[in-house]
PDB file of N, CA and C in Angstrom:
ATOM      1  N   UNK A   1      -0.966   0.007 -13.602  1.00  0.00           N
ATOM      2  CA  UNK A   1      -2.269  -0.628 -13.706  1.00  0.00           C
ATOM      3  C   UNK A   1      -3.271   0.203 -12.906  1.00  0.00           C
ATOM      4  N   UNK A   2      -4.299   0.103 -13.793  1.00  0.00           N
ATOM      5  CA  UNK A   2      -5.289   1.231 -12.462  1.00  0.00           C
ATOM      6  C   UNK A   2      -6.174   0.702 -12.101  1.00  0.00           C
ATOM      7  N   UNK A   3      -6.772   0.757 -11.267  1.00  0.00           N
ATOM      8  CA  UNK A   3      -7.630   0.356  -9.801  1.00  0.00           C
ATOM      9  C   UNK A   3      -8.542  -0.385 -10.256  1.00  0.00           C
ATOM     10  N   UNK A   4      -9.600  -0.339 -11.810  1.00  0.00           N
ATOM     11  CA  UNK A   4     -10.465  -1.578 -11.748  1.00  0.00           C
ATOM     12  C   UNK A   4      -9.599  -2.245 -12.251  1.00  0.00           C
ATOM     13  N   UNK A   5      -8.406  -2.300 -12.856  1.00  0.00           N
ATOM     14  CA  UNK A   5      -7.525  -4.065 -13.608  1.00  0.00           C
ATOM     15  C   UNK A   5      -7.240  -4.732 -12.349  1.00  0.00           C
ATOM     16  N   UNK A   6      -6.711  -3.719 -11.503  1.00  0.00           N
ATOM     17  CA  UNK A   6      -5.741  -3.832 -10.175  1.00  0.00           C
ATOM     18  C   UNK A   6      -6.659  -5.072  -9.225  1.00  0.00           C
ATOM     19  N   UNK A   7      -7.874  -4.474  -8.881  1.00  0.00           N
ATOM     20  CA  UNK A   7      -9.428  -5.060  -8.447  1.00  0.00           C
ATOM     21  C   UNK A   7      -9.531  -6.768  -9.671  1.00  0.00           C
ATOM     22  N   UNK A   8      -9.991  -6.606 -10.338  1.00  0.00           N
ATOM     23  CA  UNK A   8      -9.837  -7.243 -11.201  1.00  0.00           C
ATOM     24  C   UNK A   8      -8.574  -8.552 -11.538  1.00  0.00           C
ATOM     25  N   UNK A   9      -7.282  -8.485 -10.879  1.00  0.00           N
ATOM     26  CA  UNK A   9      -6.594  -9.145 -10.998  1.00  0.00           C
ATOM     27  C   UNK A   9      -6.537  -9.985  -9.932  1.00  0.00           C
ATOM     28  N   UNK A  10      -6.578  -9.231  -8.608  1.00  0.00           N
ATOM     29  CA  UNK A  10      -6.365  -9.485  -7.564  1.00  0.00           C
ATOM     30  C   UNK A  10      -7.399 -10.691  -7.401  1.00  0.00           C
ATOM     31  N   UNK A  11      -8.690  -9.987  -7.507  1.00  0.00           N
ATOM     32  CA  UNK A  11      -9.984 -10.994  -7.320  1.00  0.00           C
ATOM     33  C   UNK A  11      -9.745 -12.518  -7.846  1.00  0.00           C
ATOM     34  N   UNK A  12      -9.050 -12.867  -9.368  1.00  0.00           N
ATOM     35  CA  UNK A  12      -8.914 -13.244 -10.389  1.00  0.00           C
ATOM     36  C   UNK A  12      -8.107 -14.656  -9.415  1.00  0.00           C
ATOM     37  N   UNK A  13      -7.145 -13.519  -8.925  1.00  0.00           N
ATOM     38  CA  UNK A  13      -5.687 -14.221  -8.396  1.00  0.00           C
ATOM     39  C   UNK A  13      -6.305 -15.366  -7.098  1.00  0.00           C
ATOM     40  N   UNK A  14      -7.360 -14.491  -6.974  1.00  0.00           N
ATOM     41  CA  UNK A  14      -8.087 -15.634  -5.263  1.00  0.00           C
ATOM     42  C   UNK A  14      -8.701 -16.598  -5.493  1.00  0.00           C
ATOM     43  N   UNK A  15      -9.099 -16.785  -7.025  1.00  0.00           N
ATOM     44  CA  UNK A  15     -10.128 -17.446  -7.525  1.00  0.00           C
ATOM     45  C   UNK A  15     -11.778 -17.015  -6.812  1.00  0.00           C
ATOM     46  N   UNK A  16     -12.220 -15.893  -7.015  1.00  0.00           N
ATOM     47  CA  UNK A  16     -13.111 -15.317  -6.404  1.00  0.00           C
ATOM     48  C   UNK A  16     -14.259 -14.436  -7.913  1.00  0.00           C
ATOM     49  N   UNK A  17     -14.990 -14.885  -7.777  1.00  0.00           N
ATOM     50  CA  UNK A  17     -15.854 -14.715  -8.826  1.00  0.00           C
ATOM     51  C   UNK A  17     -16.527 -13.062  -8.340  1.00  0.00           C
ATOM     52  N   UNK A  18     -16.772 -12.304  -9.146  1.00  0.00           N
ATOM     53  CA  UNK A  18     -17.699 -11.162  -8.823  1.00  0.00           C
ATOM     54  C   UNK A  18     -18.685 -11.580  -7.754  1.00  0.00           C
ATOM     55  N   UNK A  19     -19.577 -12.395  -7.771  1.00  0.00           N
ATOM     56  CA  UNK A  19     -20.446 -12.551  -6.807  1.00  0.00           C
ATOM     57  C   UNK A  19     -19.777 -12.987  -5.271  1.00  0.00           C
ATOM     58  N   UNK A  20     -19.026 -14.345  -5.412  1.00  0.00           N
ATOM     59  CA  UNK A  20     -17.812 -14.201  -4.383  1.00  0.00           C
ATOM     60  C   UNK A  20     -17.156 -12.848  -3.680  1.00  0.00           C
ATOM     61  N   UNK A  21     -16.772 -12.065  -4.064  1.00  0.00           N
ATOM     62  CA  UNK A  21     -16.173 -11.144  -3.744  1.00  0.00           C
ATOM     63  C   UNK A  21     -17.253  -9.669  -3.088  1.00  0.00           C
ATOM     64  N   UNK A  22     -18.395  -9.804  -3.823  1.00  0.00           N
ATOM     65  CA  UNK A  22     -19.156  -9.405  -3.263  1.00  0.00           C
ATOM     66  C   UNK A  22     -19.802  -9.546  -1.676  1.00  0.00           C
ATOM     67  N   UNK A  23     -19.997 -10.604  -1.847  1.00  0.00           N
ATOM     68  CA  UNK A  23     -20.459 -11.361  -0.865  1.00  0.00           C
ATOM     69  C   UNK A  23     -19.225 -11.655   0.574  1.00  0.00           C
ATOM     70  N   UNK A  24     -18.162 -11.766   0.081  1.00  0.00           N
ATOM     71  CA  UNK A  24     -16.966 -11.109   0.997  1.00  0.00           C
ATOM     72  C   UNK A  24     -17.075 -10.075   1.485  1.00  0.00           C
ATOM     73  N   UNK A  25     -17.309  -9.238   0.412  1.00  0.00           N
ATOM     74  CA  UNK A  25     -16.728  -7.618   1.212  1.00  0.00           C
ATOM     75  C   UNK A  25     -18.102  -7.504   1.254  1.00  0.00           C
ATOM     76  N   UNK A  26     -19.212  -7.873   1.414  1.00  0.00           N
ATOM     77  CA  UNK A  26     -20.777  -7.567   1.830  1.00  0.00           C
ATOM     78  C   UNK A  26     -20.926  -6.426   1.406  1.00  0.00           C
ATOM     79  N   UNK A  27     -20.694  -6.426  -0.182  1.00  0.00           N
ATOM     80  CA  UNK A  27     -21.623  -5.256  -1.069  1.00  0.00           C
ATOM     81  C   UNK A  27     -22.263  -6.205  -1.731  1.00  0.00           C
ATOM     82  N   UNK A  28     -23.134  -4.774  -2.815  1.00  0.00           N
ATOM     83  CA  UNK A  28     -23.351  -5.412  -3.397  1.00  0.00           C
ATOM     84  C   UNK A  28     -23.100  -5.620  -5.120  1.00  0.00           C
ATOM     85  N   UNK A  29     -23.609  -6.976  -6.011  1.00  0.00           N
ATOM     86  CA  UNK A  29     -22.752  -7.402  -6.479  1.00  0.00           C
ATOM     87  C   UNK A  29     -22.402  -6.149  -8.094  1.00  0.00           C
ATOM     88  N   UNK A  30     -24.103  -5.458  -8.401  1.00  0.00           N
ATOM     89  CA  UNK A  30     -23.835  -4.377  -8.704  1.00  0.00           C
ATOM     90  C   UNK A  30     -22.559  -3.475  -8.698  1.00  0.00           C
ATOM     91  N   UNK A  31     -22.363  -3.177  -7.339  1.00  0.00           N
ATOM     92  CA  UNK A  31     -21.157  -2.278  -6.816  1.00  0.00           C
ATOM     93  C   UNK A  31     -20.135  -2.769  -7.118  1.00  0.00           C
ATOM     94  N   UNK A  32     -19.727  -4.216  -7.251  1.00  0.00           N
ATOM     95  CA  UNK A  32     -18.148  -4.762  -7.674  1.00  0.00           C
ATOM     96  C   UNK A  32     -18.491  -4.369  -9.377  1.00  0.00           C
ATOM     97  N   UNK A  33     -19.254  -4.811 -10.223  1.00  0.00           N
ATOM     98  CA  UNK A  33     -19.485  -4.551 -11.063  1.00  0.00           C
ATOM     99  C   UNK A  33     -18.627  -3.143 -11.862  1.00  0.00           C
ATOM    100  N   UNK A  34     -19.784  -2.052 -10.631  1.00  0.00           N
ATOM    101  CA  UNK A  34     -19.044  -0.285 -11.382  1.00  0.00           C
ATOM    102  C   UNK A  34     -17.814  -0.894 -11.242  1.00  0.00           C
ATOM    103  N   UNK A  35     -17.344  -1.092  -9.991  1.00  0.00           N
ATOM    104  CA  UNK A  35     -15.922  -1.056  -9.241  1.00  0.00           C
ATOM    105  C   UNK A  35     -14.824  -1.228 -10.611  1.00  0.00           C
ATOM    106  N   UNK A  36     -15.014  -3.089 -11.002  1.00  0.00           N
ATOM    107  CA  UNK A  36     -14.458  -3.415 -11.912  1.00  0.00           C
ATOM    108  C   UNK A  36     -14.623  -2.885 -13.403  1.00  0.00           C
ATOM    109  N   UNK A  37     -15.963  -1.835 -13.841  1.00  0.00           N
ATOM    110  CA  UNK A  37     -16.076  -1.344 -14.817  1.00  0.00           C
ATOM    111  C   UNK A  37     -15.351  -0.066 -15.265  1.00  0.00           C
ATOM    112  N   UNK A  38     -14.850   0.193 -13.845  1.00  0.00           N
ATOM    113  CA  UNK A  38     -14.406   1.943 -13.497  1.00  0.00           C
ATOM    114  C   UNK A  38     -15.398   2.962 -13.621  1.00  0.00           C
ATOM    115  N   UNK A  39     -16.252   2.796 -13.725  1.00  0.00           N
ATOM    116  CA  UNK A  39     -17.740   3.103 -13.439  1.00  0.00           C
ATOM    117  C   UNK A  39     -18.005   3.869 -12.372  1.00  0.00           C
ATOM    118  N   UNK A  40     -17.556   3.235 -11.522  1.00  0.00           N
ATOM    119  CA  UNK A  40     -16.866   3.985 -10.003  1.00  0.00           C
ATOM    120  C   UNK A  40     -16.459   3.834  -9.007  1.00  0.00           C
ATOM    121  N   UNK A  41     -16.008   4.273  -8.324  1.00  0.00           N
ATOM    122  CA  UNK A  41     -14.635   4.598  -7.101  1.00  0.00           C
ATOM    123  C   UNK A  41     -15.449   4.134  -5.737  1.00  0.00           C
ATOM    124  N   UNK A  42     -15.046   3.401  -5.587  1.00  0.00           N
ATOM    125  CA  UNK A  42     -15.221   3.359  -4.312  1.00  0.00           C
ATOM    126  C   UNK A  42     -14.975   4.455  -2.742  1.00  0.00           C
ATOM    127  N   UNK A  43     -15.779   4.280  -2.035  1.00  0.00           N
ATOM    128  CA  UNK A  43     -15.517   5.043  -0.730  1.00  0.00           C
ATOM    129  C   UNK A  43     -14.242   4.480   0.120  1.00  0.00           C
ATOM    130  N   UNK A  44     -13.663   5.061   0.855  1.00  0.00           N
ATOM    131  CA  UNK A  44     -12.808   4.385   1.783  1.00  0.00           C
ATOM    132  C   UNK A  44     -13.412   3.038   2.632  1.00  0.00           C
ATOM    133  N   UNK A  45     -14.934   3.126   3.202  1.00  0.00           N
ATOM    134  CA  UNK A  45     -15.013   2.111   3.922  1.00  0.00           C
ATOM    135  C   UNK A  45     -15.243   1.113   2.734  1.00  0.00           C
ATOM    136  N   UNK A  46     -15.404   1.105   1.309  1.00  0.00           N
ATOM    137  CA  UNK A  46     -15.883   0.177   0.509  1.00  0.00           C
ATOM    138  C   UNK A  46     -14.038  -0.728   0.232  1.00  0.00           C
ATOM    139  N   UNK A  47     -13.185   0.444   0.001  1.00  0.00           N
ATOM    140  CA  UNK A  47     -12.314  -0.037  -0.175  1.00  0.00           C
ATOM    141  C   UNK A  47     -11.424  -0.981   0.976  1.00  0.00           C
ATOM    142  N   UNK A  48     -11.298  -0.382   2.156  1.00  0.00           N
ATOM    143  CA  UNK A  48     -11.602  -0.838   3.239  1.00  0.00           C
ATOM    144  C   UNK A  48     -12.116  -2.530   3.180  1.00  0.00           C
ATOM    145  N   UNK A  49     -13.545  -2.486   3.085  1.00  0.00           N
ATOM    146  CA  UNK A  49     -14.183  -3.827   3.037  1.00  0.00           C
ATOM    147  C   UNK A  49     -13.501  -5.110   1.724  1.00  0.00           C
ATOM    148  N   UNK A  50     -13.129  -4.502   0.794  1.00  0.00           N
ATOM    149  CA  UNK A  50     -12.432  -5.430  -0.503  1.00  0.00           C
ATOM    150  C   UNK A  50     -10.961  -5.583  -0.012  1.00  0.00           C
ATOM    151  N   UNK A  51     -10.282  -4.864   0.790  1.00  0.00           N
ATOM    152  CA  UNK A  51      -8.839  -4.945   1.263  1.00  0.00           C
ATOM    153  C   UNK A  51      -8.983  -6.197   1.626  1.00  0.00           C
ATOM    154  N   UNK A  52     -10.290  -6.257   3.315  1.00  0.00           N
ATOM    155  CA  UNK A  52     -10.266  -7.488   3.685  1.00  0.00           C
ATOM    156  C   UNK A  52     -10.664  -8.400   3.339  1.00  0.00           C
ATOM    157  N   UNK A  53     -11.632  -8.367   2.350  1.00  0.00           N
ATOM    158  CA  UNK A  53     -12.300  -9.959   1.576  1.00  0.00           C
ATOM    159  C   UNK A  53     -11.184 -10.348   0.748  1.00  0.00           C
ATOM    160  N   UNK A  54     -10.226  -9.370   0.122  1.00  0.00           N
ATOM    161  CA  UNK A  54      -9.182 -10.173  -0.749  1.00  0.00           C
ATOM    162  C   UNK A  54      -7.633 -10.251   0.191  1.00  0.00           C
ATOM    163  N   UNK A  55      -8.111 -10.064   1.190  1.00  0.00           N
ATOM    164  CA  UNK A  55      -6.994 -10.495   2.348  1.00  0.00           C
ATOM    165  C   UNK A  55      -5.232  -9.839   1.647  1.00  0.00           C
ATOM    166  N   UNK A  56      -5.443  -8.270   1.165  1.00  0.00           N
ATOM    167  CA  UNK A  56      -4.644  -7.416   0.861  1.00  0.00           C
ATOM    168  C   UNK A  56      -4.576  -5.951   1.456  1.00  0.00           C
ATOM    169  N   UNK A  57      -3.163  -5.470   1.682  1.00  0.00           N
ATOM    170  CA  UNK A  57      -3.295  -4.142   2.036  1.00  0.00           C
ATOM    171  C   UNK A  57      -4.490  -3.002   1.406  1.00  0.00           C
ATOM    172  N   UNK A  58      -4.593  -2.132   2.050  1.00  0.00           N
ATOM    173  CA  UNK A  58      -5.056  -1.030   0.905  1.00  0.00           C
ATOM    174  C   UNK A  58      -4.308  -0.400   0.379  1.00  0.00           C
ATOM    175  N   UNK A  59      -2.753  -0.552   0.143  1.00  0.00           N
ATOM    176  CA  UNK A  59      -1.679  -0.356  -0.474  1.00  0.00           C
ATOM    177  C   UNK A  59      -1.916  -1.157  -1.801  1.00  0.00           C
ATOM    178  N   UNK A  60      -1.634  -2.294  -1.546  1.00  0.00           N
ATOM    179  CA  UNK A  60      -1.412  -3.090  -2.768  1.00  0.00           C
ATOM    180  C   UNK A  60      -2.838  -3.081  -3.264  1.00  0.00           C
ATOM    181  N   UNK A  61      -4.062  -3.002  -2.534  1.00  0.00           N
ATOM    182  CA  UNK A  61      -5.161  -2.526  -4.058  1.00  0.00           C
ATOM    183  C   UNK A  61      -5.117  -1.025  -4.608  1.00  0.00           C
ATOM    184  N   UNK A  62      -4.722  -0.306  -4.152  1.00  0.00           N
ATOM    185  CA  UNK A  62      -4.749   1.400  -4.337  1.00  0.00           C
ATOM    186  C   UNK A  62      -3.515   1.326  -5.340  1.00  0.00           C
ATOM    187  N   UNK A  63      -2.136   1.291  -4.874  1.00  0.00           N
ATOM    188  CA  UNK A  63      -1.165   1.828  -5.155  1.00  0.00           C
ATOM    189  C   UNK A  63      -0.367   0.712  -6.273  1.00  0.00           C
ATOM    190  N   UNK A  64       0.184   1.423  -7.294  1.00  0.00           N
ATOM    191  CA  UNK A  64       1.372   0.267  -7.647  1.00  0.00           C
ATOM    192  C   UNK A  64       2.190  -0.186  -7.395  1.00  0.00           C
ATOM    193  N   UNK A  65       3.368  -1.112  -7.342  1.00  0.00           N
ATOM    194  CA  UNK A  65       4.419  -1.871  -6.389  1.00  0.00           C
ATOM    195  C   UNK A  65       5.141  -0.826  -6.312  1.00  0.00           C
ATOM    196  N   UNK A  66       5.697   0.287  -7.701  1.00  0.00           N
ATOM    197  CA  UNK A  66       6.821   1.276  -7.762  1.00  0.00           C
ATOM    198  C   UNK A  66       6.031   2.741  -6.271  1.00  0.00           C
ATOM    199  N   UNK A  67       4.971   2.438  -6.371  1.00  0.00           N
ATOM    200  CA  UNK A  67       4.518   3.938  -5.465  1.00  0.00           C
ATOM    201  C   UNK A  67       4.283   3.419  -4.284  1.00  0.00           C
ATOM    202  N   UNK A  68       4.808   2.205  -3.185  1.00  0.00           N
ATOM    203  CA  UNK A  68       4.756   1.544  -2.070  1.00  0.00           C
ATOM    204  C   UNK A  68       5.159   1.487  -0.980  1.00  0.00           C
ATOM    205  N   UNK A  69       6.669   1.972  -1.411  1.00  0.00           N
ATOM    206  CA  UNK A  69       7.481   1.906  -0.194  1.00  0.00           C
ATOM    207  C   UNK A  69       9.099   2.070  -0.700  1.00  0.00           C
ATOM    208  N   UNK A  70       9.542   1.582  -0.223  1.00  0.00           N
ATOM    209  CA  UNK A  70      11.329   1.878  -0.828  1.00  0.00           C
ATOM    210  C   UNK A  70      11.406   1.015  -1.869  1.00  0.00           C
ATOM    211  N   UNK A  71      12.762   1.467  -2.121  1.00  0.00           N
ATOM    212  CA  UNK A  71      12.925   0.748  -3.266  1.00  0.00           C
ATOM    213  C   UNK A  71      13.676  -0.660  -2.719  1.00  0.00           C
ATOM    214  N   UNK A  72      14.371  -1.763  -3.607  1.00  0.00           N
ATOM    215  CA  UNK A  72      14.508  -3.110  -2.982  1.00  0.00           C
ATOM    216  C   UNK A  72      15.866  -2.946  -2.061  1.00  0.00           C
ATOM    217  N   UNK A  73      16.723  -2.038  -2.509  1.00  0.00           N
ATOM    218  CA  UNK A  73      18.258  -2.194  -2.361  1.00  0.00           C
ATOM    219  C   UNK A  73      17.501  -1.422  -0.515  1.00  0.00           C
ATOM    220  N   UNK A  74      16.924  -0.254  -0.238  1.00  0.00           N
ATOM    221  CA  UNK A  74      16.671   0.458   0.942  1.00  0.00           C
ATOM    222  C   UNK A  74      15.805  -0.931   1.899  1.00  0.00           C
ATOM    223  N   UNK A  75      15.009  -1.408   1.127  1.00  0.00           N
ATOM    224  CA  UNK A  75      14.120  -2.624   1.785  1.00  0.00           C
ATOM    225  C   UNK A  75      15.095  -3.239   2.615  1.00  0.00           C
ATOM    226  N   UNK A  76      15.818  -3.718   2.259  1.00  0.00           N
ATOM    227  CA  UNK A  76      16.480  -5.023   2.492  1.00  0.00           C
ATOM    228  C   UNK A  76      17.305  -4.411   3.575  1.00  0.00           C
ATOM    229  N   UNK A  77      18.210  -3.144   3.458  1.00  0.00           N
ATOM    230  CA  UNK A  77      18.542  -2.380   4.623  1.00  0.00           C
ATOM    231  C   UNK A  77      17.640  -2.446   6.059  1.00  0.00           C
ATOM    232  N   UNK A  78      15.903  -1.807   5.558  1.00  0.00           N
ATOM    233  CA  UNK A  78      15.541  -1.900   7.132  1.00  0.00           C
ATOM    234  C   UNK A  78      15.352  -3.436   7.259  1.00  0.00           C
ATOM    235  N   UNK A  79      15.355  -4.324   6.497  1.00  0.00           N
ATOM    236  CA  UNK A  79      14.914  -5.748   7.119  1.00  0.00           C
ATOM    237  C   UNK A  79      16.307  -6.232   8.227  1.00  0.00           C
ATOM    238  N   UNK A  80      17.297  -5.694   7.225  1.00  0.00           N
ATOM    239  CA  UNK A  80      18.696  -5.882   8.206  1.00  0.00           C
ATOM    240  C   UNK A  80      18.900  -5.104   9.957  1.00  0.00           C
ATOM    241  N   UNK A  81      18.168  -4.045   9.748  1.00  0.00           N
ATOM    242  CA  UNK A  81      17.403  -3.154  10.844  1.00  0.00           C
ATOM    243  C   UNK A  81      16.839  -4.208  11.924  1.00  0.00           C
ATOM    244  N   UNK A  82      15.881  -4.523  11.099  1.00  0.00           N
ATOM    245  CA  UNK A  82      15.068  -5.032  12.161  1.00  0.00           C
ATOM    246  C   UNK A  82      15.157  -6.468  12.742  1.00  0.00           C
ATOM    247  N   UNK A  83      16.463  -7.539  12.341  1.00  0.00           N
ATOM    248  CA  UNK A  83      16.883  -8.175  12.913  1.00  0.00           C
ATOM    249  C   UNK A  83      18.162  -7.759  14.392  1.00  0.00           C
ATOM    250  N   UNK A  84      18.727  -6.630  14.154  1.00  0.00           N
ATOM    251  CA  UNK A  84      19.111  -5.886  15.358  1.00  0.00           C
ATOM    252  C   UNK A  84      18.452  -5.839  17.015  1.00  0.00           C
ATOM    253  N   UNK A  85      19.078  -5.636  17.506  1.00  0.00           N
ATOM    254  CA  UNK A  85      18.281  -5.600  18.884  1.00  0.00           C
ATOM    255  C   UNK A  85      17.798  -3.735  19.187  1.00  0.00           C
ATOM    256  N   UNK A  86      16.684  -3.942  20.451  1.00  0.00           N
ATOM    257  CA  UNK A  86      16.128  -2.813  19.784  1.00  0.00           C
ATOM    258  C   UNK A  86      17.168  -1.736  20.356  1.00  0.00           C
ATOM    259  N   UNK A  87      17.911  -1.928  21.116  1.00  0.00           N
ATOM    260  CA  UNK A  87      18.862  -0.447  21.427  1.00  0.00           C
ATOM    261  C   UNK A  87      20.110  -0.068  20.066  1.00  0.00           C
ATOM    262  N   UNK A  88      20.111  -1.125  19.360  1.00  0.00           N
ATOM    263  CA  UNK A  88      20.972  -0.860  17.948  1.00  0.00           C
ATOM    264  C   UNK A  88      19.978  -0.194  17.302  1.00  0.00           C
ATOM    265  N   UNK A  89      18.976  -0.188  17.021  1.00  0.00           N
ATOM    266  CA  UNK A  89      17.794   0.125  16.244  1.00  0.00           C
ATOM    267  C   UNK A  89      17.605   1.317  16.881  1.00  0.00           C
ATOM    268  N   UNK A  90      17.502   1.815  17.749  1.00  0.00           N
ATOM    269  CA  UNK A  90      17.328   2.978  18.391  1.00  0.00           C
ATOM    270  C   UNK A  90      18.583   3.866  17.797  1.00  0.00           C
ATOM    271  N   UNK A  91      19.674   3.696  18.103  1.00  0.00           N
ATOM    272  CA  UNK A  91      20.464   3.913  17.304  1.00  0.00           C
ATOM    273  C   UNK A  91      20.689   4.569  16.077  1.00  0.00           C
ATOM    274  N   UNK A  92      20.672   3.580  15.598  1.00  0.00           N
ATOM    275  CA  UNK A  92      20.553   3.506  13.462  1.00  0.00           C
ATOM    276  C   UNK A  92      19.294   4.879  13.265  1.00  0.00           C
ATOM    277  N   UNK A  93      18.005   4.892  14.227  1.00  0.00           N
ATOM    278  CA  UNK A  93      17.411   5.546  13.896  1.00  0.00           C
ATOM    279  C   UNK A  93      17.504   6.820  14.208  1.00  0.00           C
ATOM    280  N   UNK A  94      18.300   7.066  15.166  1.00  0.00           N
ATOM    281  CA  UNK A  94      18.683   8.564  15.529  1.00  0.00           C
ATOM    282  C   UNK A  94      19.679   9.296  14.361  1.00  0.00           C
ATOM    283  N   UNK A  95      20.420   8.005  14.101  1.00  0.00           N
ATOM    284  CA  UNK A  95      21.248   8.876  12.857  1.00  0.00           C
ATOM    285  C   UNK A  95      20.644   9.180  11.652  1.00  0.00           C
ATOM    286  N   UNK A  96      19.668   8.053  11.377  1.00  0.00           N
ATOM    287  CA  UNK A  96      19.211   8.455  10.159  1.00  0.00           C
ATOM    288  C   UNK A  96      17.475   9.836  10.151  1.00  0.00           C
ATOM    289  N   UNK A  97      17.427   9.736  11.617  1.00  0.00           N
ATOM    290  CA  UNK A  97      17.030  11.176  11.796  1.00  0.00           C
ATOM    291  C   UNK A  97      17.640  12.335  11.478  1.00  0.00           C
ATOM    292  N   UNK A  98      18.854  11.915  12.802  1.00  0.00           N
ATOM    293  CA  UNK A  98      19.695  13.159  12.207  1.00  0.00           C
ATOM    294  C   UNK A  98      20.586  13.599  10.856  1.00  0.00           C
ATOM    295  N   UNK A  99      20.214  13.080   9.907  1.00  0.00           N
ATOM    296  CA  UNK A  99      21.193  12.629   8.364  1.00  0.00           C
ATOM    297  C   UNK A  99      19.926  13.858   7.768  1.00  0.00           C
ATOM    298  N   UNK A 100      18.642  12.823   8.107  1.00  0.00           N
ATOM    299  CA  UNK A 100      17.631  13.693   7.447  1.00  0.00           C
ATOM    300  C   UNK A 100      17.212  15.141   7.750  1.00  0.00           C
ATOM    301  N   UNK A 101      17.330  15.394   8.931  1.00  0.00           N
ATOM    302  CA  UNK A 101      17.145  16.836   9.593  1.00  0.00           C
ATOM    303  C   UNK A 101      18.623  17.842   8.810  1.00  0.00           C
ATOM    304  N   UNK A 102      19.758  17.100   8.758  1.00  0.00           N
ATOM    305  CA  UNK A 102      20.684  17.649   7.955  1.00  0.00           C
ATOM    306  C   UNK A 102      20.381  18.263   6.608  1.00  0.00           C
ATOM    307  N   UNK A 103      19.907  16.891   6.053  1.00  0.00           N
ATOM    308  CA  UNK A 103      19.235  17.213   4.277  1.00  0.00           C
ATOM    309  C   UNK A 103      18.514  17.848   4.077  1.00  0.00           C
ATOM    310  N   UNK A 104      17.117  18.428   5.052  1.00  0.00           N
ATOM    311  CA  UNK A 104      16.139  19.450   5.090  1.00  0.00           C
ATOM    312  C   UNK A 104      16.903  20.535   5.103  1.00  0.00           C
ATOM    313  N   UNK A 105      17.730  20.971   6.531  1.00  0.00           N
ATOM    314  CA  UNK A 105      18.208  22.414   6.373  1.00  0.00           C
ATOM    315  C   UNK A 105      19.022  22.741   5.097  1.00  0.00           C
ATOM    316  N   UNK A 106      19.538  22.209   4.863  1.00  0.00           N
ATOM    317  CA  UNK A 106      20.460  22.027   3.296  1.00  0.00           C
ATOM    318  C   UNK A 106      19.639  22.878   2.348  1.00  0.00           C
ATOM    319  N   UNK A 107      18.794  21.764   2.218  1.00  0.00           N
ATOM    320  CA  UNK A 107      17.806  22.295   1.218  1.00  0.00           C
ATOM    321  C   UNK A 107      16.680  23.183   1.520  1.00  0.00           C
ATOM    322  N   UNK A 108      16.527  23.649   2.546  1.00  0.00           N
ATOM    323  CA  UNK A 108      16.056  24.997   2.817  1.00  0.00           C
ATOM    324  C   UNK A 108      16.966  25.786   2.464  1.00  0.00           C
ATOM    325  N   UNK A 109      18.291  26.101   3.217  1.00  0.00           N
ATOM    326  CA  UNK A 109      18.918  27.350   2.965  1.00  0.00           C
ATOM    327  C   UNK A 109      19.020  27.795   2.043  1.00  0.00           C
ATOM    328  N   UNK A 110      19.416  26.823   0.825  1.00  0.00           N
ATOM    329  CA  UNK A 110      19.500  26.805  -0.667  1.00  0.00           C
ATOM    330  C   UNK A 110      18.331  27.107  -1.338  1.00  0.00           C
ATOM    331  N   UNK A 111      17.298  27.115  -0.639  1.00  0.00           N
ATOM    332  CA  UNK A 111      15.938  27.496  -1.525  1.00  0.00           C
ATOM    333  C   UNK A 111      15.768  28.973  -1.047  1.00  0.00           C
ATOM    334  N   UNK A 112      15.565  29.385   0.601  1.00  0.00           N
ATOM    335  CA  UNK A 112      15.945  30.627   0.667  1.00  0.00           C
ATOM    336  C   UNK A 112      16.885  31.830   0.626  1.00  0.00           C
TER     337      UNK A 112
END
């Protein structure tokens, strides 16, 4: 989905009318308008300002769910993480440093 449906749904989802939403993110109502027309792109602080009137990351208005973060099966791993105490967690994270510092040289040597 791209960024004016994305805009567009979200708003939809708050029950927040163009002028509403405007008036949230203190533009103006013009500017939601392009926004939602694709007309045009917003600046970072614009996007910024609609993150917080629709009380969403700038992840989840920018990005799609698949381009976010891990996938569900890795999710659920760090959530298991982060019920740990933090010297287990300290831990877990040194190895999976060192797993990854492994996989880089790997795949360096093999490229050079």
């Amino acid at each position: 989905m791209n960024f004016p449906a994305k805009l567009i749904q979200i708003r939809r989802r708050q029950g927040l009318t163009q002028q509403g939403l405007a008036d949230a993110a203190s533009l103006h109502i013009n500017q939601v308008r392009r926004y939602e027309a694709g007309a045009a792109q917003p600046t970072l602080e614009g996007l910024v300002k609609l993150a917080k009137a629709l009380h969403v990351s700038l992840d989840e208005l920018v990005f799609e769910e698949s381009e976010r973060g891990p996938s569900n099966k890795t999710r659920l791993l760090f959530e298991a993480i982060e019920q740990l105490q933090d010297g287990e967690q300290a831990i877990i994270r040194e190895v999976l440093e060192g797993m990854i510092l492994k996989y880089e040289v790997r795949r360096w040597t093999r490229a050079g």
